[in-house]
Protein backbone atom coordinates (compact mmCIF):
# COMPACT_ATOMS: atom_id res chain seq x y z
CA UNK A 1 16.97 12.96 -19.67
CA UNK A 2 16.69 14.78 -22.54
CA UNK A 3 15.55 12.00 -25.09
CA UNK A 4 12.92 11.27 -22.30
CA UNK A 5 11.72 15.10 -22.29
CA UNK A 6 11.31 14.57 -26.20
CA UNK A 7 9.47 11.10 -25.98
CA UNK A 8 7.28 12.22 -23.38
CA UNK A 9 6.40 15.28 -25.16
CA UNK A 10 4.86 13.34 -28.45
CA UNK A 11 3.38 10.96 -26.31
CA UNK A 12 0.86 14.00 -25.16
CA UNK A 13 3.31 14.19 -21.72
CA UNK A 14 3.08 10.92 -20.40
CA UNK A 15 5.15 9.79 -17.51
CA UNK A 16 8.15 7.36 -18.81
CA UNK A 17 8.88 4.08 -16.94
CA UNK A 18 11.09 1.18 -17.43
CA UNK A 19 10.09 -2.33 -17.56
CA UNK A 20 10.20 -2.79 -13.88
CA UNK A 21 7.94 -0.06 -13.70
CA UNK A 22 10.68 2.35 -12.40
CA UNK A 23 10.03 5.79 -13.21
CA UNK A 24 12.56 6.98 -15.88
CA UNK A 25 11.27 11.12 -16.62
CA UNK A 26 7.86 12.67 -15.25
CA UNK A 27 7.17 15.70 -16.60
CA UNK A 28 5.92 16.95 -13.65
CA UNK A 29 9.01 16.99 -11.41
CA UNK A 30 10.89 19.00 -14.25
CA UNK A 31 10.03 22.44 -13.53
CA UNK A 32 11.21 25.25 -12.20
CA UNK A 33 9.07 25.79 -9.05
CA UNK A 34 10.61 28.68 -7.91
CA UNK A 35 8.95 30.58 -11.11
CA UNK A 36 5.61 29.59 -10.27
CA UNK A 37 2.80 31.41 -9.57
CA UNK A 38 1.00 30.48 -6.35
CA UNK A 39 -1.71 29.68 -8.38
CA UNK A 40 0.48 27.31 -11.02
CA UNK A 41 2.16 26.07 -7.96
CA UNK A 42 -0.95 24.51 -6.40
CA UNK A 43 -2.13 23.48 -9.79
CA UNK A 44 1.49 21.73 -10.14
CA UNK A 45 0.49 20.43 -6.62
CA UNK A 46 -2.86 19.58 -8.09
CA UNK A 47 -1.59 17.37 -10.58
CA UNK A 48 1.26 15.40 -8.68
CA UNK A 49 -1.71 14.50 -6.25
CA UNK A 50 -3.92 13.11 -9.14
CA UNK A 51 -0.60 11.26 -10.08
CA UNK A 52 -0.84 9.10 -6.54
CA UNK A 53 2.48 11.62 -6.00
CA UNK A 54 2.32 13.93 -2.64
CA UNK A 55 3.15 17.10 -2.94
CA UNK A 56 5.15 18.96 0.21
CA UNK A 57 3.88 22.17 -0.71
CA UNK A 58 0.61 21.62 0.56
CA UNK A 59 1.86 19.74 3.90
CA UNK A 60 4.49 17.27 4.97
CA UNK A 61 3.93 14.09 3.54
CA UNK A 62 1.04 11.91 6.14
CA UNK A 63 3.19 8.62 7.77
CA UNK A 64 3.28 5.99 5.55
CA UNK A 65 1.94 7.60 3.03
CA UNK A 66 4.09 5.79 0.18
CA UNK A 67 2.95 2.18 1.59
CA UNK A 68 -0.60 2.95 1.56
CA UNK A 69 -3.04 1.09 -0.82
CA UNK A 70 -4.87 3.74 -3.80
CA UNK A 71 -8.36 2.40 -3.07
CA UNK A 72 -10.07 0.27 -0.11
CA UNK A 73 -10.90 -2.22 -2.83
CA UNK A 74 -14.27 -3.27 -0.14
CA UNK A 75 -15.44 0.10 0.00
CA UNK A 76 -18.49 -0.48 -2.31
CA UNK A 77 -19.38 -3.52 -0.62
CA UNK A 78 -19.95 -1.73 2.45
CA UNK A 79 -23.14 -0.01 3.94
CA UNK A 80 -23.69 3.29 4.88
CA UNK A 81 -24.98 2.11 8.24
CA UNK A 82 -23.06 2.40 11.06
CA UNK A 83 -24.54 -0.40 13.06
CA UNK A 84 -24.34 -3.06 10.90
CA UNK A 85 -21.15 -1.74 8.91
CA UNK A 86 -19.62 -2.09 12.98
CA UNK A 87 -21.08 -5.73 13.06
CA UNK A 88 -20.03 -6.89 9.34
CA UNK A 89 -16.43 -5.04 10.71
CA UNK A 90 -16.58 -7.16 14.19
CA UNK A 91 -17.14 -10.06 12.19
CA UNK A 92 -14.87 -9.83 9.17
CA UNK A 93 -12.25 -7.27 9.92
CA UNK A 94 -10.33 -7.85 7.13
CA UNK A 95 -13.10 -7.17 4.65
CA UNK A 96 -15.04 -4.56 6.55
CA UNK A 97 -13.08 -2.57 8.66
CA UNK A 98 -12.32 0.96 6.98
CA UNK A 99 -8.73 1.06 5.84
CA UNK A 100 -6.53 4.57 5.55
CA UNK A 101 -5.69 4.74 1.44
CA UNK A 102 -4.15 7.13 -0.06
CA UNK A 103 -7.72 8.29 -1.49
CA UNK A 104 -8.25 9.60 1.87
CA UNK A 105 -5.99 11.57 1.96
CA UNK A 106 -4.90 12.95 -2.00
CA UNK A 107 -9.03 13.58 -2.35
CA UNK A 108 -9.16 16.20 0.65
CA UNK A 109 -6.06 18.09 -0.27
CA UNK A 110 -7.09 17.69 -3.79
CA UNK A 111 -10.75 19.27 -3.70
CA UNK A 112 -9.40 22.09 -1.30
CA UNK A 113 -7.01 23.32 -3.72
CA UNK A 114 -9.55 23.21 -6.35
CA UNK A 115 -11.58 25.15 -4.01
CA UNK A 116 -8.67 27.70 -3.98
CA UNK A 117 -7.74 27.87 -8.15
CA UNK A 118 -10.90 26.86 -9.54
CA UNK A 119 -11.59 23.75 -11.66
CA UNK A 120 -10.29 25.64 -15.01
CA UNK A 121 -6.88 26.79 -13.13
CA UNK A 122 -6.40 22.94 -12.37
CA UNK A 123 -7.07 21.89 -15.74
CA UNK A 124 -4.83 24.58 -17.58
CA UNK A 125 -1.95 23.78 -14.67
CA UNK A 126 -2.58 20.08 -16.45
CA UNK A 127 -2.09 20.85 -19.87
CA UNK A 128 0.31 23.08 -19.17
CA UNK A 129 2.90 21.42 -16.70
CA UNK A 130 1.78 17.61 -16.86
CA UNK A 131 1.07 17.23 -20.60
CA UNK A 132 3.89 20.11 -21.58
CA UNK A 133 1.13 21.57 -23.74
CA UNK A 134 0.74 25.37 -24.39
CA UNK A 135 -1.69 27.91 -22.46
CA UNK A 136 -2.98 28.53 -26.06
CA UNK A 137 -3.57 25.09 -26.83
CA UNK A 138 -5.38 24.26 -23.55
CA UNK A 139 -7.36 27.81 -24.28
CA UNK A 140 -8.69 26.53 -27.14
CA UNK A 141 -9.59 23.15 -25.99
CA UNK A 142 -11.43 24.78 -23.09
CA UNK A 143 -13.84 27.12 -25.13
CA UNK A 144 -14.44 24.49 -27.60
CA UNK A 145 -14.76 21.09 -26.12
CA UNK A 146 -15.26 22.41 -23.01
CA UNK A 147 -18.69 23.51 -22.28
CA UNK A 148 -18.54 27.18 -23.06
CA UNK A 149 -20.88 29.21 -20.63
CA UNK A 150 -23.13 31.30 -22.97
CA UNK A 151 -22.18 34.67 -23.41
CA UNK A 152 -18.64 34.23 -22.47
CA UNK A 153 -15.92 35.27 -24.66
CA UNK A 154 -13.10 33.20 -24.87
């Protein structure tokens, strides 16, 4: 597990899988949770959602959640009418009748822990736990590359 910590690290903290596709080391189930912050918690929470990964801290995991597709790949092809979207969904259920992804779901709990850390809390938690960077090093990425809000002193 070790040699895993180390590859992932100088690959900027990239999940490791084998050639099945089996995860081998995520970075972001090797922490100590129990240290955390409420804040860093949800932000670990934060980024284990954006990784398709559910998080039980937020809630238990929804039924089936593990089975579900990432995307309704028809969802652009649909119209945001409900009469004919029922009729096009009558007539070709398979294409137009809305499907529960896991988008539905990791999107919600996503934007309302956002809501509750703020977007730079979930992008530090990021750097910090998923890409095993340092606070400093996100720091300065944020006031640089970031847009810095005039007047602000980072």
């Amino acid at each position: 597990m070790s040699t895993y910590r180390e590859l992932s690290i100088q690959d900027g903290g990239a999940t490791i899988h084998d050639r099945d596709g089996n995860v081998l080391y995520d970075p972001l189930y090797d922490i100590d949770e129990e240290s955390l912050s409420k804040t860093d918690r949800l932000g670990v929470a934060y980024c284990r959602l954006n990784s398709w990964n559910w998080d039980e801290y937020i809630c238990q995991k929804p039924d089936g959640f593990d089975t579900l597709p990432k995307f309704d790949r028809y969802s652009l092809e649909r119209i945001n009418h409900p009469v004919i979207m029922r009729f096009l969904s009558w007539i070709l259920p398979e294409k137009f009748a809305k499907k529960k992804t896991k988008d539905d779901y990791i999107r919600r709990a996503m934007k309302a822990i956002e809501m509750e850390i703020g977007a730079a809390n979930a992008s530090r938690c990021h750097w910090v736990y998923g890409m095993k960077r340092t606070e400093e090093e996100w720091r300065a990425w944020w006031c640089t590359e970031h847009i810095p809000i005039k007047g602000l002193d980072c």
